[in-house]
N, C-alpha and C. Protein backbone atom coordinates (compact mmCIF):
# COMPACT_ATOMS: atom_id res chain seq x y z
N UNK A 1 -11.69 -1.72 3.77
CA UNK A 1 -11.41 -3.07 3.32
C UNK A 1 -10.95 -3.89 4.53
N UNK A 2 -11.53 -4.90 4.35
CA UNK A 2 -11.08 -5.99 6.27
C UNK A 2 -9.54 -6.65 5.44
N UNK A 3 -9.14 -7.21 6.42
CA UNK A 3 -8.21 -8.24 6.30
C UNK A 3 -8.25 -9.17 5.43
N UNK A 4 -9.72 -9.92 5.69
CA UNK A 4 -9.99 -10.85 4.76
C UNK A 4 -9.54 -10.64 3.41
N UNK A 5 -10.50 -9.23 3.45
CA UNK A 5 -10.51 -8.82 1.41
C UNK A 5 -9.23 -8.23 1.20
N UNK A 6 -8.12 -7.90 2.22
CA UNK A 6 -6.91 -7.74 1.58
C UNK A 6 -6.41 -8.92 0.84
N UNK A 7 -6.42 -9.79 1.60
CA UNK A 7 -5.40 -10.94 1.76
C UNK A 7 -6.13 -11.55 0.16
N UNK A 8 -7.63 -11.84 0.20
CA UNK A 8 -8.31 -11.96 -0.88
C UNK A 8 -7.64 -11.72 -2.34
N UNK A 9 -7.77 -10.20 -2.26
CA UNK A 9 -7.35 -9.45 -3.30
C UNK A 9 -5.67 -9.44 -4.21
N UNK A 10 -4.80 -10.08 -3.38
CA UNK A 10 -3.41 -9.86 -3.15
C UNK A 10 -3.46 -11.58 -3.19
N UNK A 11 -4.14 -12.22 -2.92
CA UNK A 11 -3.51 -13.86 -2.31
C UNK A 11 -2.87 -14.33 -3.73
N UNK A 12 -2.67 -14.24 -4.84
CA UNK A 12 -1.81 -14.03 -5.58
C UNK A 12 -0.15 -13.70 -5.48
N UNK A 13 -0.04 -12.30 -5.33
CA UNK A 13 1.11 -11.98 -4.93
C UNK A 13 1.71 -12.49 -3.92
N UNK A 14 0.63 -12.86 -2.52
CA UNK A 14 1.27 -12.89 -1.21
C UNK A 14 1.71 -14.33 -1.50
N UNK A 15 0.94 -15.71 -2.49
CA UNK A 15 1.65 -16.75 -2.58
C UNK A 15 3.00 -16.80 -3.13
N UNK A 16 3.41 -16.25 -4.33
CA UNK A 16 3.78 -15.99 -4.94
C UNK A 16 5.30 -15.43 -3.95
N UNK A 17 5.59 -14.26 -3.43
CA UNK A 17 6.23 -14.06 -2.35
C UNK A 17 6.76 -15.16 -1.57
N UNK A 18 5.77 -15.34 -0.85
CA UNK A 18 6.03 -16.65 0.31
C UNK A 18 6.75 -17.56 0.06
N UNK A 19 6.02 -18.49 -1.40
CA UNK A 19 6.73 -19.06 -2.19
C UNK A 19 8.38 -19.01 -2.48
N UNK A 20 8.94 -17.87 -2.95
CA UNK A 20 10.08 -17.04 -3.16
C UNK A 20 10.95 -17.16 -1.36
N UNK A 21 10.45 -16.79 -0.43
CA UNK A 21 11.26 -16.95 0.92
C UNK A 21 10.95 -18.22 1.26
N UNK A 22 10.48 -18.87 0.84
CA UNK A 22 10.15 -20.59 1.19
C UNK A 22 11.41 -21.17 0.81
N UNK A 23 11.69 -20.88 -0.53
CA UNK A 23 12.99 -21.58 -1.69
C UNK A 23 14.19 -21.03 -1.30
N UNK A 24 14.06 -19.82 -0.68
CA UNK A 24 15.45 -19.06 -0.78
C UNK A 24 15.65 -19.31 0.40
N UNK A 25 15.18 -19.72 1.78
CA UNK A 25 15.51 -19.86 2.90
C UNK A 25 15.74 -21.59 3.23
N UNK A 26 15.23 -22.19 2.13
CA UNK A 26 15.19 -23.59 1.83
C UNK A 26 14.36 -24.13 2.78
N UNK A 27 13.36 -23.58 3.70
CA UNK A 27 12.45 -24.42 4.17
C UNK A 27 11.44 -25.47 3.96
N UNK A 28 11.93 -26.33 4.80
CA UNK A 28 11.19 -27.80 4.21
C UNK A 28 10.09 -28.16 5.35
N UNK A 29 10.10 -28.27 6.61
CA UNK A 29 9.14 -27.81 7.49
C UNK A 29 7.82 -27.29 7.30
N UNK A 30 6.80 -28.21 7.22
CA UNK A 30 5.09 -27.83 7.12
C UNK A 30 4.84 -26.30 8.24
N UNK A 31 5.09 -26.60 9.42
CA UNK A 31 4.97 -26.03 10.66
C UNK A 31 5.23 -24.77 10.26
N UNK A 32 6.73 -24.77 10.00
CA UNK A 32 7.52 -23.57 9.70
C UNK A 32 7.23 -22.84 8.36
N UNK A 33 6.88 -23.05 7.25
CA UNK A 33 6.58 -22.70 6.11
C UNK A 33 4.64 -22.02 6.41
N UNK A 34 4.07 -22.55 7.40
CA UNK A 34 2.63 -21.57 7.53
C UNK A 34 3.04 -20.86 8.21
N UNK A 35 4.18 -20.87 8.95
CA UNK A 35 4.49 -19.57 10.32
C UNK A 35 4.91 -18.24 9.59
N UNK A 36 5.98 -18.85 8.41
CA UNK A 36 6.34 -17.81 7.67
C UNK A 36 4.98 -16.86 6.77
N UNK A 37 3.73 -18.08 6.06
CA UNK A 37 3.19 -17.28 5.13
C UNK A 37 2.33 -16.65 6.16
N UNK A 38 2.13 -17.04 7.22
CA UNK A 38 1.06 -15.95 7.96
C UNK A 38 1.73 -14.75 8.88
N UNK A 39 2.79 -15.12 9.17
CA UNK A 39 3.85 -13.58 9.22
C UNK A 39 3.96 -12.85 8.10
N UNK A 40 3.90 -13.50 6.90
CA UNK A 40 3.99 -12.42 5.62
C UNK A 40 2.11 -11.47 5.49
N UNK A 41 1.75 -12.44 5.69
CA UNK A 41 -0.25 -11.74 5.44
C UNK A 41 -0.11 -11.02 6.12
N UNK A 42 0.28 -11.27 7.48
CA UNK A 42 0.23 -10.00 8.68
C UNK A 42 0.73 -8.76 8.54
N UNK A 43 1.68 -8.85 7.55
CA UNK A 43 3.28 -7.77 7.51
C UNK A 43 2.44 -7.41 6.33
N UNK A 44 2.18 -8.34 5.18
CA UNK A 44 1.13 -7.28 4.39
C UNK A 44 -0.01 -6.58 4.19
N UNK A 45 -0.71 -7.44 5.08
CA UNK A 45 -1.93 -6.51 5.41
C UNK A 45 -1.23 -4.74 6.47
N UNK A 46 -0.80 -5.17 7.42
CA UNK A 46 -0.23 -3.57 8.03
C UNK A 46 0.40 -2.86 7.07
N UNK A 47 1.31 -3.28 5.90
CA UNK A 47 1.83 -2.36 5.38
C UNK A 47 0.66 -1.69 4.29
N UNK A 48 0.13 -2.66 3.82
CA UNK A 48 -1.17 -1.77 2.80
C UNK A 48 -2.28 -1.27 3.75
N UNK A 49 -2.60 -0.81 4.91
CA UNK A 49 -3.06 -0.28 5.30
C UNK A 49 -2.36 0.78 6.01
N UNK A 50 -0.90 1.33 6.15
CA UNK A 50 -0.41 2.04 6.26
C UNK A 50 -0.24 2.53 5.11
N UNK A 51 -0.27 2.17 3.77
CA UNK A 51 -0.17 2.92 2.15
C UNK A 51 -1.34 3.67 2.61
N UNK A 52 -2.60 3.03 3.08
CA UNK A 52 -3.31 3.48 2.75
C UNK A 52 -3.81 4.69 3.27
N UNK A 53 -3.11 4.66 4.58
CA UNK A 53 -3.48 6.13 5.41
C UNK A 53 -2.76 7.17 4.91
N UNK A 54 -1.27 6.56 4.18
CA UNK A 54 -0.52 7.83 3.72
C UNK A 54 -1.07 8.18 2.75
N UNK A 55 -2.05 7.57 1.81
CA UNK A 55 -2.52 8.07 0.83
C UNK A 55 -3.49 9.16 0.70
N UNK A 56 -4.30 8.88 1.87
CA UNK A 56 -5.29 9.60 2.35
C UNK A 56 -4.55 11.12 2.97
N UNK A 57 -3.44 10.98 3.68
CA UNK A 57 -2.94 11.66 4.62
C UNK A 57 -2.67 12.88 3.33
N UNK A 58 -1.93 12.47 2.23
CA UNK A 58 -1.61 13.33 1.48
C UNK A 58 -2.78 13.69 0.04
N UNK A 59 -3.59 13.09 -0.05
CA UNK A 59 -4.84 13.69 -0.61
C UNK A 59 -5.73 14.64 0.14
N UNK A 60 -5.86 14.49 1.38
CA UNK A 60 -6.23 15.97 2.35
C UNK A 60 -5.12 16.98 2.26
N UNK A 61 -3.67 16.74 2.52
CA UNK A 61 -3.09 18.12 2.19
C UNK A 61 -2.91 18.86 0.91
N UNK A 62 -3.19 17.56 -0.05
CA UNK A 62 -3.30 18.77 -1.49
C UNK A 62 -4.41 19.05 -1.62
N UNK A 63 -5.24 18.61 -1.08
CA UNK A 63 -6.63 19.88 -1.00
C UNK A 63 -6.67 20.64 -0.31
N UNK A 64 -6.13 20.93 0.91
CA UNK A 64 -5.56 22.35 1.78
C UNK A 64 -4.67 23.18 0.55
N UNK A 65 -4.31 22.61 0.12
CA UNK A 65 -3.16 23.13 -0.58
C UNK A 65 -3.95 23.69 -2.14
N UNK A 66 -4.87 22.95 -2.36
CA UNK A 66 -5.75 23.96 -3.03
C UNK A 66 -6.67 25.07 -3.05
N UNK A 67 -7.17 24.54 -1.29
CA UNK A 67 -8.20 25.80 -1.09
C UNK A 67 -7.61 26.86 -0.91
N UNK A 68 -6.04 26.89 -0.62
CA UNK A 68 -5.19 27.41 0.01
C UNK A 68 -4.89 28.66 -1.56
N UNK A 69 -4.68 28.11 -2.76
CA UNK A 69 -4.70 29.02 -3.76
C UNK A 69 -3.06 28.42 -4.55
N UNK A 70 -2.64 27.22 -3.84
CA UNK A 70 -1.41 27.11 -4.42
C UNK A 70 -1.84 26.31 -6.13
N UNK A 71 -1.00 26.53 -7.06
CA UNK A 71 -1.15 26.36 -8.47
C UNK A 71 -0.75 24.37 -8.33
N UNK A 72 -1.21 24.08 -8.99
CA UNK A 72 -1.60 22.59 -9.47
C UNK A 72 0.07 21.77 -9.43
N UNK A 73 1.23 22.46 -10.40
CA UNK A 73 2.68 22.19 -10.76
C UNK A 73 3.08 22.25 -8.93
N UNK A 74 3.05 23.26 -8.29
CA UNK A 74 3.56 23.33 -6.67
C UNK A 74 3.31 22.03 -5.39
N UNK A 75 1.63 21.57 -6.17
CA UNK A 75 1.42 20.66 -5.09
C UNK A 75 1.57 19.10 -5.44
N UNK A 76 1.65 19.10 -6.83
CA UNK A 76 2.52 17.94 -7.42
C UNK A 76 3.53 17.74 -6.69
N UNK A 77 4.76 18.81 -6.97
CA UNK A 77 5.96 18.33 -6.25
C UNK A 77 6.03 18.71 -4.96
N UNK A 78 4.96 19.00 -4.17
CA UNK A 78 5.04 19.23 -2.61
C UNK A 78 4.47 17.76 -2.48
N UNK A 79 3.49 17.32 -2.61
CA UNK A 79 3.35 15.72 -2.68
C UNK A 79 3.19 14.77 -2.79
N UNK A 80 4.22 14.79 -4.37
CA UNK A 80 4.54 13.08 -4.97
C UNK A 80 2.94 12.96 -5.97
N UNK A 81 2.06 13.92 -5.71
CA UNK A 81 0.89 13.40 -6.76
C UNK A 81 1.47 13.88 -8.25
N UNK A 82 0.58 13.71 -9.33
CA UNK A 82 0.84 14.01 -10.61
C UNK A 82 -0.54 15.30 -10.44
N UNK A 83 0.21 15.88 -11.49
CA UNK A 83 -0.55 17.06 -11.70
C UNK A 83 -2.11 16.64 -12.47
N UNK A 84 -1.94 15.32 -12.62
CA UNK A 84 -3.78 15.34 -13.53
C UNK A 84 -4.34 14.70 -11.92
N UNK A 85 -3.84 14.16 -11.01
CA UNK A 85 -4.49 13.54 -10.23
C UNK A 85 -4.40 15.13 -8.65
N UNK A 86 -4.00 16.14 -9.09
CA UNK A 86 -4.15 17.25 -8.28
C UNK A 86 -5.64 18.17 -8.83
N UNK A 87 -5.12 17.97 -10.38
CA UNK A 87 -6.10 18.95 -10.80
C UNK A 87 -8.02 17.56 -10.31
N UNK A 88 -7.86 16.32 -10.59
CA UNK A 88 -8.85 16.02 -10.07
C UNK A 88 -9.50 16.19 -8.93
N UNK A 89 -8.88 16.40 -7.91
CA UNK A 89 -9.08 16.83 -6.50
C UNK A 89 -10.24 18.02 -6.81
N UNK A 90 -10.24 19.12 -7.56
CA UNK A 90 -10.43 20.26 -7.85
C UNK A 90 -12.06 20.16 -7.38
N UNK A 91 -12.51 18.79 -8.35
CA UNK A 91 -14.13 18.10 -8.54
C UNK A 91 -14.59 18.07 -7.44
């Protein structure tokens, strides 16, 4: 997914947000109020693409962790998945 289609996908929330530190910081400033929402796109796009590697990061180890012979309940709580989304891995 690029940047674009994050920001796309989310430009909802991310207004919504911005909005929220706009009021609470009381900024009235044109200048200053795009500096903030495009420091926020930036900060959200890196952080959902860091979800996204951890997500990945730990869907490869519970499949080690399956070929490996460990039972479905073990690699749940080794990592953070649910046991229907371990046993899918299986497929």
């Amino acid at each position: 997914m690029t940047d674009e289609e994050i920001l796309k996908k989310y430009a909802v929330e991310i207004k919504r947000d911005v909005n929220e530190i706009v009021k609470e910081y009381k900024l009235t400033d044109s200048a200053r109020i795009k500096l903030v929402a495009k420091k926020y796109e930036e900060s959200f796009v890196i952080g959902f693409r860091e979800g996204a590697v951890k997500v990945k990061v730990t869907i490869e180890i519970a499949k080690n962790l399956l070929k490996a012979g460990l039972a479905n309940d073990l690699i749940a709580k080794s990592t953070g998945l649910s046991i229907e989304e371990v046993a899918k891995l299986k497929d």
